[in-house]
Every structure is written in C-alpha cells, then in structure tokens.
N, C-alpha and C. Protein backbone atom coordinates (compact mmCIF):
# COMPACT_ATOMS: atom_id res chain seq x y z
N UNK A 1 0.85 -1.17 0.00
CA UNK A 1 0.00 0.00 0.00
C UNK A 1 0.89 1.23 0.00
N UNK A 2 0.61 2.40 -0.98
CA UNK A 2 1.22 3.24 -0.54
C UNK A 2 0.01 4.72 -0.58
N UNK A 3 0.38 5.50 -0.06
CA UNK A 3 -0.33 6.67 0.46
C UNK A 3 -0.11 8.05 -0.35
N UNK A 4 -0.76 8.69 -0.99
CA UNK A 4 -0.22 10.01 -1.68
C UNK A 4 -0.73 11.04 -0.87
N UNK A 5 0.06 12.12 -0.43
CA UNK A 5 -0.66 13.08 0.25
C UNK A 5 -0.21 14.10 -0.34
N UNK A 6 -0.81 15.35 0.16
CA UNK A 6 -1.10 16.66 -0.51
C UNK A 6 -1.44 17.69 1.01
N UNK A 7 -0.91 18.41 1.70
CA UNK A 7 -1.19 18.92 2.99
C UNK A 7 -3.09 17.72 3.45
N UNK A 8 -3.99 18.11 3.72
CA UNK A 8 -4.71 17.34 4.33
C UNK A 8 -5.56 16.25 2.75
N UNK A 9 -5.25 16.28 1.95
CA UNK A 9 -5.66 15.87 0.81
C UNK A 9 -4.96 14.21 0.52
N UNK A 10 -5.52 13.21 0.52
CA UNK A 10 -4.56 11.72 0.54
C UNK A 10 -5.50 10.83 -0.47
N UNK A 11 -5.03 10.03 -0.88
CA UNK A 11 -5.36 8.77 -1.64
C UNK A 11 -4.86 7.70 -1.51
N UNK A 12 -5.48 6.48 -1.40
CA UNK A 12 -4.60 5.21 -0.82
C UNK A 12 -4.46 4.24 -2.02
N UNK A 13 -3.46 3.59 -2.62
CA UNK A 13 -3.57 2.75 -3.67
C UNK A 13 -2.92 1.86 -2.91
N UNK A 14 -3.28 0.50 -3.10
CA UNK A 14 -3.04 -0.91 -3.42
C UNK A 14 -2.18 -1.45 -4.19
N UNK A 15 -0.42 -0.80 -3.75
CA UNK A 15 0.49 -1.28 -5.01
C UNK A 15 1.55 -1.09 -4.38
N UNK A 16 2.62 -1.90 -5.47
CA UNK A 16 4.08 -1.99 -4.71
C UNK A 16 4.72 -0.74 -5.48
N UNK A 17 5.12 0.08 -4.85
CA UNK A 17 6.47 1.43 -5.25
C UNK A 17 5.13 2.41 -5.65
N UNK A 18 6.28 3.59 -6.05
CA UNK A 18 5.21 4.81 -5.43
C UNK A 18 4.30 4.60 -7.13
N UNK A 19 3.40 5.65 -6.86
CA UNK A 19 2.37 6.25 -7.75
C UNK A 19 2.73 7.42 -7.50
N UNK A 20 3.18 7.82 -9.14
CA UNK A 20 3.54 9.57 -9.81
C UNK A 20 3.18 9.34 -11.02
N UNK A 21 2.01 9.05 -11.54
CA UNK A 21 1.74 9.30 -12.59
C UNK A 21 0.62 8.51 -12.82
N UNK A 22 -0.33 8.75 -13.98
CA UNK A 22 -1.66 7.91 -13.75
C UNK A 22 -1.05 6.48 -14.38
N UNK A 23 -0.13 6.25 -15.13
CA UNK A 23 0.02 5.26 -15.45
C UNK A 23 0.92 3.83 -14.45
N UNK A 24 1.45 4.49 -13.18
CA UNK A 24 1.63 3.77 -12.02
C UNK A 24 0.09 3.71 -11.14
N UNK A 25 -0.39 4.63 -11.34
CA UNK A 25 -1.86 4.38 -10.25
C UNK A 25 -2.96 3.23 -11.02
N UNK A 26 -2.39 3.20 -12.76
CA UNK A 26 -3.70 2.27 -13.28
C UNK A 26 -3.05 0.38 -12.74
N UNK A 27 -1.45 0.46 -12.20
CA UNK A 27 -1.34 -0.13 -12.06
C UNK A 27 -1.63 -0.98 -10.13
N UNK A 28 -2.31 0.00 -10.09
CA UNK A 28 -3.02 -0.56 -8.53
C UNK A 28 -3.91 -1.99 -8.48
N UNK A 29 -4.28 -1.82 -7.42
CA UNK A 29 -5.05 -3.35 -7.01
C UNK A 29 -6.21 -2.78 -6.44
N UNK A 30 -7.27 -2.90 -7.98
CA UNK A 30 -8.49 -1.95 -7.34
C UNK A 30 -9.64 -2.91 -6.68
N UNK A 31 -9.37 -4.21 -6.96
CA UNK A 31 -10.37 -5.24 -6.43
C UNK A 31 -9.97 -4.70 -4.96
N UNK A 32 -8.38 -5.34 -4.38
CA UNK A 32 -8.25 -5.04 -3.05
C UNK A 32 -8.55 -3.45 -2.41
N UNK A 33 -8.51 -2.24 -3.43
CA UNK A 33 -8.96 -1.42 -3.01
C UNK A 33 -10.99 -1.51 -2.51
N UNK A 34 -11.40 -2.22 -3.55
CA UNK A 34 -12.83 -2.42 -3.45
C UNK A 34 -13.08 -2.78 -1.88
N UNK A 35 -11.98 -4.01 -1.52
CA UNK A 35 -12.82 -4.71 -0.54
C UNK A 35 -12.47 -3.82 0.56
N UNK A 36 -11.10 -2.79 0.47
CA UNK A 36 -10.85 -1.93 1.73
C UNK A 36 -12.00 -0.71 1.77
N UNK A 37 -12.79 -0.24 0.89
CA UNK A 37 -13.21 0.50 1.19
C UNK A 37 -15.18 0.63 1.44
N UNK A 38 -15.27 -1.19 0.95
CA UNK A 38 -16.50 -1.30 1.80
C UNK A 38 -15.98 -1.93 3.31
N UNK A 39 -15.13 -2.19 3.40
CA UNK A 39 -14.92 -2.75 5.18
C UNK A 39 -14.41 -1.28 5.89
N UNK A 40 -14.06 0.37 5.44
CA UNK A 40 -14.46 0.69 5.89
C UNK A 40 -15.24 1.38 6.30
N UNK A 41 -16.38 1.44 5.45
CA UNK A 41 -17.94 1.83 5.10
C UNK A 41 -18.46 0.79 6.50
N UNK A 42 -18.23 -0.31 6.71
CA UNK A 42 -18.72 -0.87 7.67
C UNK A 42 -18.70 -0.29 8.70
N UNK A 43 -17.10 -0.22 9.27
CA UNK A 43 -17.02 0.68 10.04
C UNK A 43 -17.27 2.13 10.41
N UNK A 44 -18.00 2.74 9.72
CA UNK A 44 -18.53 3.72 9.63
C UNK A 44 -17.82 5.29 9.10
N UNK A 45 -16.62 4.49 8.28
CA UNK A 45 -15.63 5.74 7.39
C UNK A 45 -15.85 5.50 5.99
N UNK A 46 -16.28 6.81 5.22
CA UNK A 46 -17.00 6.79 4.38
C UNK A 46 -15.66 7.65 3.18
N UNK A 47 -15.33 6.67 2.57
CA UNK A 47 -14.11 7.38 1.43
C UNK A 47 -15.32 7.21 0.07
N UNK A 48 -13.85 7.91 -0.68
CA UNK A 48 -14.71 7.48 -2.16
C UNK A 48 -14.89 6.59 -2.44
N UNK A 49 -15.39 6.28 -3.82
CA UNK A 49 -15.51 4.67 -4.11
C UNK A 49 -14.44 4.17 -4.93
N UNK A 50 -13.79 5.03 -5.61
CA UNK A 50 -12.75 4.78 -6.20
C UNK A 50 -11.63 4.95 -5.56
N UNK A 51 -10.27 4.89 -6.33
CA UNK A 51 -9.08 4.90 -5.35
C UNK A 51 -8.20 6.29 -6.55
N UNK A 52 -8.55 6.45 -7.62
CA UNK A 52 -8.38 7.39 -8.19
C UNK A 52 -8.77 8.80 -7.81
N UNK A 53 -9.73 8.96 -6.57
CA UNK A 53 -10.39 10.18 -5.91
C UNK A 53 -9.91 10.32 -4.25
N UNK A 54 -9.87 11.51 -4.13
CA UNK A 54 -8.88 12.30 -2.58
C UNK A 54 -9.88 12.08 -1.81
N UNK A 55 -9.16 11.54 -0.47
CA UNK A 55 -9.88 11.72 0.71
C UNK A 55 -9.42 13.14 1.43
N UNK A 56 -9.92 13.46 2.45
CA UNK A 56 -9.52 14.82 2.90
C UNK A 56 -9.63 14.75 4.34
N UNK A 57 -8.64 15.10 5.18
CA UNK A 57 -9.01 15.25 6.52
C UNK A 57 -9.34 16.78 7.07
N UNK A 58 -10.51 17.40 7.75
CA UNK A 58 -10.11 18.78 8.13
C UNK A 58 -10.45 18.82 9.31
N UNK A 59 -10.75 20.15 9.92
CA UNK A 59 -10.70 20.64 11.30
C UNK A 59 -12.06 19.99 12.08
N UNK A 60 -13.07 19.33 11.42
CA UNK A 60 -13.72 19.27 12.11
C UNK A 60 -14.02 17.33 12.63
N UNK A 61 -12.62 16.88 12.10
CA UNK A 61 -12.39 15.49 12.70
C UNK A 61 -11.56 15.84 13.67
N UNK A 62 -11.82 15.32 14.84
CA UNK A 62 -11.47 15.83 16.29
C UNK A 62 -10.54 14.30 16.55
N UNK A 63 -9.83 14.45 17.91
CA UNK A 63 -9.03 12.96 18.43
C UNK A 63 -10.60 11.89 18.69
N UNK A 64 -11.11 11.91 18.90
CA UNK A 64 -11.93 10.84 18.92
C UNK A 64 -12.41 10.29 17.48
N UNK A 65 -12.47 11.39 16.19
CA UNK A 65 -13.17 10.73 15.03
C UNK A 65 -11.96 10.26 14.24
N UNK A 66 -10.28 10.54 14.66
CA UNK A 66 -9.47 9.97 14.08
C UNK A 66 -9.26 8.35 14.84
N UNK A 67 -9.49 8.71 15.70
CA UNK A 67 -9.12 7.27 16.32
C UNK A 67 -9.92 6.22 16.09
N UNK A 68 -11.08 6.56 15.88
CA UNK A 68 -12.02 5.65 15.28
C UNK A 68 -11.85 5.30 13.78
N UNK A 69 -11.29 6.41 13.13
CA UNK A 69 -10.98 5.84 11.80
C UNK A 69 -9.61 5.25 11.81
N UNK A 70 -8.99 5.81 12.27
CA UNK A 70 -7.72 4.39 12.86
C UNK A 70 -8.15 2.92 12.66
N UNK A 71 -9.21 3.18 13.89
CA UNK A 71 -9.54 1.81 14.00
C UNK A 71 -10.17 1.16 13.12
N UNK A 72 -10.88 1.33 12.13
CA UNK A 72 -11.57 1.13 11.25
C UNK A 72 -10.93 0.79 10.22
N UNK A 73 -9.43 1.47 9.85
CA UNK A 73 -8.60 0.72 9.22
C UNK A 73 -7.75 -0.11 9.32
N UNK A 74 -7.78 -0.40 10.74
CA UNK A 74 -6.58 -1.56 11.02
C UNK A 74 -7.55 -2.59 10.43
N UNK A 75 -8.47 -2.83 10.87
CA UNK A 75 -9.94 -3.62 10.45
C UNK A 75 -10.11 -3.96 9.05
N UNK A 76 -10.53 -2.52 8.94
CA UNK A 76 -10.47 -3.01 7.36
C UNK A 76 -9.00 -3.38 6.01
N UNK A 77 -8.06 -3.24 6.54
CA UNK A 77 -7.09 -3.59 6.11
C UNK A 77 -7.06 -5.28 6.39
N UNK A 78 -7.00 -5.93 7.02
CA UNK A 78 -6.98 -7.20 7.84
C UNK A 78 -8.10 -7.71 6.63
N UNK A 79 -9.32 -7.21 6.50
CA UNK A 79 -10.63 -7.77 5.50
C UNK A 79 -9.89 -7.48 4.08
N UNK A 80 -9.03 -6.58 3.53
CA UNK A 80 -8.47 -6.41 2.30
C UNK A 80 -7.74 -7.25 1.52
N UNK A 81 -7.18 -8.01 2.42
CA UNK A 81 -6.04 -8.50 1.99
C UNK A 81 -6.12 -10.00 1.34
C-alpha cells in the first residue's frame, strides 16, 4: 500500500512502489482497493468509491473521530487483503 498526500488531501492505492503518474496508479489493485473501502464503510468511514479520488481530513475530525478511523482501518485492512 502506498499513500499520496497533498497537505490534508490523501489517496490510498493498493500497489508496490510509489504512484507519480496515472500510469503507475492504473497499475493498482483496485479489487483489493474495493474490498478496503467497503470494510471501511462498515465501520462507519466513508471514502470514495474509487481509489483514483482524494480523501480529505479537516478541522472538524477531532481525536476521537481519528481514532475511530484508525480503528476502522486496522480492520479493514486485515478484511483487504
């Protein structure tokens, strides 16, 4: 897995070595992205549906709504794989 960020702006792809360019990101693992991002819809963190689109963190996720999405991804990572 690797992580692209942008100050609070991130995207998670499903792949070995980085993504800089769309033609490393088409090479992701969008099934395993699929299953990470309904397990963590379960848990009640709501990303895009694709893995080509930014998640965003801002001011109004507090220490309790990160920690829960923490948790939600240790979880749903474990169901991804």
């Amino acid at each position: 897995m690797t992580i692209n960020r942008v100050g609070s702006m991130l995207t998670v792809f499903f792949t070995e070595g980085p993504v800089t360019d769309y033609a490393s990101a088409k090479r992701a693992d969008t099934a395993r992205y699929a299953r990470y991002f309904h397990a963590m819809r379960e848990g009640g963190v709501f990303l895009a549906p694709s893995q080509f689109e930014a998640a965003f963190v801002s001011l109004a996720h507090g220490e309790a709504e990160l920690a829960a999405a923490a948790q939600a991804c240790r979880l749903a990572l474990e169901k991804a794989r």
